[in-house]
C-alpha atoms as a PDB file:
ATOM      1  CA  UNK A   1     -10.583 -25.863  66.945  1.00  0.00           C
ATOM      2  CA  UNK A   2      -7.477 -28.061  65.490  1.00  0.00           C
ATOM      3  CA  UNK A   3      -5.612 -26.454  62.368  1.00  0.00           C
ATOM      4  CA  UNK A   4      -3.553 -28.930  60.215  1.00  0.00           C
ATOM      5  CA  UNK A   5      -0.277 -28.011  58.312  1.00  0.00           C
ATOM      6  CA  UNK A   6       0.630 -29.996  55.713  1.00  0.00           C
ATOM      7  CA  UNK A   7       4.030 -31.774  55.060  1.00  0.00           C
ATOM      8  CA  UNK A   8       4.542 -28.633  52.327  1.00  0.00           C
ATOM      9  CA  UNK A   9       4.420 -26.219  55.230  1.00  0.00           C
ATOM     10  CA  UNK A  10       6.619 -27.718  57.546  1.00  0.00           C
ATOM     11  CA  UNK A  11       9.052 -28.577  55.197  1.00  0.00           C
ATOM     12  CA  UNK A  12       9.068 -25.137  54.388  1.00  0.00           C
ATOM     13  CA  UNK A  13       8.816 -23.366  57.430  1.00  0.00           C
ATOM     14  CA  UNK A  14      12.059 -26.104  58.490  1.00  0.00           C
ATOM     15  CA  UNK A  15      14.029 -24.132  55.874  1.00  0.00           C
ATOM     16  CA  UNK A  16      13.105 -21.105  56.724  1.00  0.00           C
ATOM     17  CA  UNK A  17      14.104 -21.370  60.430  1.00  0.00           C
ATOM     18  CA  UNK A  18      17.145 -23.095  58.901  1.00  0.00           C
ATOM     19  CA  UNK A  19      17.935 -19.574  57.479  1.00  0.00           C
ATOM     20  CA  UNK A  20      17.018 -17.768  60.236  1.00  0.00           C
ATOM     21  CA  UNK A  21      19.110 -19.690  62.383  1.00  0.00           C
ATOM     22  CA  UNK A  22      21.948 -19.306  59.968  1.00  0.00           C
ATOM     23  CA  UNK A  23      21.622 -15.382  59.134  1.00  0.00           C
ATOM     24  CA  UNK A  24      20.165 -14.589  62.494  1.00  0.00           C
ATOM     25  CA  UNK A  25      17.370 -12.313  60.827  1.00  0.00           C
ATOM     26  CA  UNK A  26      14.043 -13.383  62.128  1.00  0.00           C
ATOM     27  CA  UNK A  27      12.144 -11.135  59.736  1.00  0.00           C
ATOM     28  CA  UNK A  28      11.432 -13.614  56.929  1.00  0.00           C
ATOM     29  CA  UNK A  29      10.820 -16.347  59.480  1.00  0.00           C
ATOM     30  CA  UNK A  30       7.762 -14.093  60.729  1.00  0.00           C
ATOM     31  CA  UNK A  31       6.376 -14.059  57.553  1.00  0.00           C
ATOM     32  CA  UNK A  32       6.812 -17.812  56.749  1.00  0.00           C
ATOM     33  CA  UNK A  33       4.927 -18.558  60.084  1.00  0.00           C
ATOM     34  CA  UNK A  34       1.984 -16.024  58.931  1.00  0.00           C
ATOM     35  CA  UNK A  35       1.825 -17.561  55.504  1.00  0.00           C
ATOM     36  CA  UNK A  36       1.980 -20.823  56.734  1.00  0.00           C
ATOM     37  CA  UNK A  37      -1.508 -20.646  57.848  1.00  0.00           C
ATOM     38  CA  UNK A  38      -4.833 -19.710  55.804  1.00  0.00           C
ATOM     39  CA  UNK A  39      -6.639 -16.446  56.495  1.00  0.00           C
ATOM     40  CA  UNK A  40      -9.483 -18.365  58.080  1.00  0.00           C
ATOM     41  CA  UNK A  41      -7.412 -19.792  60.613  1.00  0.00           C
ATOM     42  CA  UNK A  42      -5.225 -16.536  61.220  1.00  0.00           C
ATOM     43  CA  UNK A  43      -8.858 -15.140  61.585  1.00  0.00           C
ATOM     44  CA  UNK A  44     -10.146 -17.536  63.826  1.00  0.00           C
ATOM     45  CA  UNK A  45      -6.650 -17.335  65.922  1.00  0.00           C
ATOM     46  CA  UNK A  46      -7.233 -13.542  66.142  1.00  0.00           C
ATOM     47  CA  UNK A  47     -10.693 -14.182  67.759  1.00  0.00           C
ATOM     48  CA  UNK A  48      -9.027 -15.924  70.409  1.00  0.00           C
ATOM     49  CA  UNK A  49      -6.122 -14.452  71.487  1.00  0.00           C
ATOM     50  CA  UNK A  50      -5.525 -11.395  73.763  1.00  0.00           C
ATOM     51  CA  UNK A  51      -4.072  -9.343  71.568  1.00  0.00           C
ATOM     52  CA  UNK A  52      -6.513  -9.634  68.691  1.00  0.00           C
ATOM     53  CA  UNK A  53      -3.301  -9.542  65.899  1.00  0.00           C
ATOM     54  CA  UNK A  54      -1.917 -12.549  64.800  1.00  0.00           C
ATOM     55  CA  UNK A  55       1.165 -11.172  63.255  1.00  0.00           C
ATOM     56  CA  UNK A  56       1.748  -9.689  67.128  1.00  0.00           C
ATOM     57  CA  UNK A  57       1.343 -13.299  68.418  1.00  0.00           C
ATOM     58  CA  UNK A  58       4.018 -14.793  66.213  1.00  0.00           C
ATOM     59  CA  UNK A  59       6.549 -12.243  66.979  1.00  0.00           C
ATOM     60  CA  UNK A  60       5.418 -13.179  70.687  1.00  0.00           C
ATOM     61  CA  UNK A  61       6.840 -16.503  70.633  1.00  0.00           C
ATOM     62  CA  UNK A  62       9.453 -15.460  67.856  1.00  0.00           C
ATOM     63  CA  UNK A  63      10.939 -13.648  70.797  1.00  0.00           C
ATOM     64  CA  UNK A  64      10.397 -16.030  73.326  1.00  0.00           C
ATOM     65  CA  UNK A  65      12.192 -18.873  71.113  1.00  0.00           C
ATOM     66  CA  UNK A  66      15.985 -19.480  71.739  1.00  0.00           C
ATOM     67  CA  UNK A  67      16.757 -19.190  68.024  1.00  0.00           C
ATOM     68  CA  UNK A  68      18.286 -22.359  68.077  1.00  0.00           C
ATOM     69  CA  UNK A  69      16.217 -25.475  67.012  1.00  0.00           C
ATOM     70  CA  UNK A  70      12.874 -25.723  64.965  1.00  0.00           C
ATOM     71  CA  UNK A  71      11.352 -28.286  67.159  1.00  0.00           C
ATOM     72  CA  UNK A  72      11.669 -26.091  70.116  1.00  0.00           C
ATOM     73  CA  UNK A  73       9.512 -22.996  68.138  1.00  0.00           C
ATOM     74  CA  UNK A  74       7.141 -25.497  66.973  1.00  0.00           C
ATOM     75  CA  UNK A  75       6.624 -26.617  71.061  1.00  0.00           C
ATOM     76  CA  UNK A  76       6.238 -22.704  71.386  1.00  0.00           C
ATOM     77  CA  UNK A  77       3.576 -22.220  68.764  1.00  0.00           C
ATOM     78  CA  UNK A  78       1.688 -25.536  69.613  1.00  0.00           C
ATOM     79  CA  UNK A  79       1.610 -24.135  73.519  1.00  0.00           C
ATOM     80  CA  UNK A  80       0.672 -20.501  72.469  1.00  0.00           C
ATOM     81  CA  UNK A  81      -2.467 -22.004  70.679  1.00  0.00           C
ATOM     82  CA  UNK A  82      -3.509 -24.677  73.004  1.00  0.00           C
ATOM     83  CA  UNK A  83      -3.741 -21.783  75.364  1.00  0.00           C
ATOM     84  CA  UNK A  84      -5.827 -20.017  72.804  1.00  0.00           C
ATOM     85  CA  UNK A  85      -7.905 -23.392  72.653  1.00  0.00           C
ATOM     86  CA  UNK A  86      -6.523 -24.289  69.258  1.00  0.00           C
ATOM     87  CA  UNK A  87      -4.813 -28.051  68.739  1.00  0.00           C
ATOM     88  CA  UNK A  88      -2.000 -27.591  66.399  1.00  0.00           C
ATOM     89  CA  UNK A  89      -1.764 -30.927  64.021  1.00  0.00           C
ATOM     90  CA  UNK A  90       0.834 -31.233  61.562  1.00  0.00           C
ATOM     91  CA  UNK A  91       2.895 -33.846  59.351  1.00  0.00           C
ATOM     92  CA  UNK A  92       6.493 -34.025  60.712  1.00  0.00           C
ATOM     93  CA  UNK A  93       8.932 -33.586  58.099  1.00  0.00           C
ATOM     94  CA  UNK A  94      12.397 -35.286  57.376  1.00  0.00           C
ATOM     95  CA  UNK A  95      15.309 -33.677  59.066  1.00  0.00           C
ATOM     96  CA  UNK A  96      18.066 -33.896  56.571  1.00  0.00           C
ATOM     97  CA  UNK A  97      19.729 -36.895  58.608  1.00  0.00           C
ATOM     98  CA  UNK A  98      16.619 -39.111  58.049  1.00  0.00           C
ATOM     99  CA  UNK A  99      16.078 -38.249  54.403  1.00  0.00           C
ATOM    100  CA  UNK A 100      16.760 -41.339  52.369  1.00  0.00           C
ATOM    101  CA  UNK A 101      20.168 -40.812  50.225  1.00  0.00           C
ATOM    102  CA  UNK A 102      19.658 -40.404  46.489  1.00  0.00           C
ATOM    103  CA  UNK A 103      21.142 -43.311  44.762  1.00  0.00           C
ATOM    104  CA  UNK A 104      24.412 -42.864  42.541  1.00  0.00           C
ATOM    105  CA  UNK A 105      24.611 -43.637  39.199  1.00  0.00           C
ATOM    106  CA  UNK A 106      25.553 -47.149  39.608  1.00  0.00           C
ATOM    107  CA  UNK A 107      23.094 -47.936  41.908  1.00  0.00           C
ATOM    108  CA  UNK A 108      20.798 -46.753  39.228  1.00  0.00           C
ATOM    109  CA  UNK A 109      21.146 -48.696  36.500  1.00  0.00           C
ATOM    110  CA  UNK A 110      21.786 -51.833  38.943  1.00  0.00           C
ATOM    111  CA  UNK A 111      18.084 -50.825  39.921  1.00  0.00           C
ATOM    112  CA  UNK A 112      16.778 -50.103  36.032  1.00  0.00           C
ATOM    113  CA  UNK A 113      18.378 -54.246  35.124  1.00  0.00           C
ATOM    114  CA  UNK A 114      15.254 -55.202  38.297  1.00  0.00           C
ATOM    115  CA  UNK A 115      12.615 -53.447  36.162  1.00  0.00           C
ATOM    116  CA  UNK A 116      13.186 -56.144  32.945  1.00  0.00           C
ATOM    117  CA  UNK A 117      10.483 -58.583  31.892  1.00  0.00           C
ATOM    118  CA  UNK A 118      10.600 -61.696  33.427  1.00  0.00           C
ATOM    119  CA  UNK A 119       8.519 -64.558  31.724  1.00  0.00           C
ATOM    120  CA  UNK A 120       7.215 -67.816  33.430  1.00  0.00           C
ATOM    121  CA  UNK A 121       8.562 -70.959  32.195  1.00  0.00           C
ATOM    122  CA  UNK A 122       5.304 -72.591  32.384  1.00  0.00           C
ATOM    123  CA  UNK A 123       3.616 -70.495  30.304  1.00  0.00           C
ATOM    124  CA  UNK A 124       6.267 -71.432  27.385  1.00  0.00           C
ATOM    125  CA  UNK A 125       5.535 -74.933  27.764  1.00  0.00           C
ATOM    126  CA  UNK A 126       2.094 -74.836  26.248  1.00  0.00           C
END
């Protein structure tokens, strides 16, 4: 079985472990992760796992991650549910170093004098 989260989800669940890593409360990550995923797919999770409650599995890794990086809790999810024979696919998100800087003012209307009409000469000599 492969379940997909969307760019949305990540980006969202990357601020929420932002927060959590910031406030050290854990609480509101747990129920980002849950929501993160559609009740078919939390269903079909709970069919395969051991303990038959999904919320139980996330806490599970929630308390086997460090607390420190989102890249290491998404490693811990994706291994929890390979071992439940579920791929994990999902579209990786910016990290706030690779996010493309909004352009200043300036560089603005530089860019809006690109947008103007430019007309063919050879047109205007027939």
């Amino acid at each position: 079985m492969e379940i997909f989260l969307n760019k949305r989800a990540m980006r969202a669940l990357r601020l929420s472990v932002a927060d959590a890593i910031e406030d050290g409360e854990i609480d509101a990550l747990r129920d980002d992760l849950v929501s993160a995923f559609s009740d078919d797919d939390i269903e079909e999770i709970e069919r395969r796992i051991d303990s038959g409650d999904f919320y139980d599995f996330v806490s599970e890794i929630l308390d086997e991650w460090s607390g420190e990086d989102f890249d290491e809790l998404i490693e811990l999810i994706e291994t929890q549910l390979s071992d439940a024979d579920v791929d994990l696919k999902y579209t990786a998100t910016e990290t706030e170093e690779d996010e493309p800087e909004e352009a200043s003012e300036d560089e603005e209307e530089e860019d809006d004098t690109d947008d103007e009409l430019i007309v063919d000469d050879e047109e205007e000599e027939l």
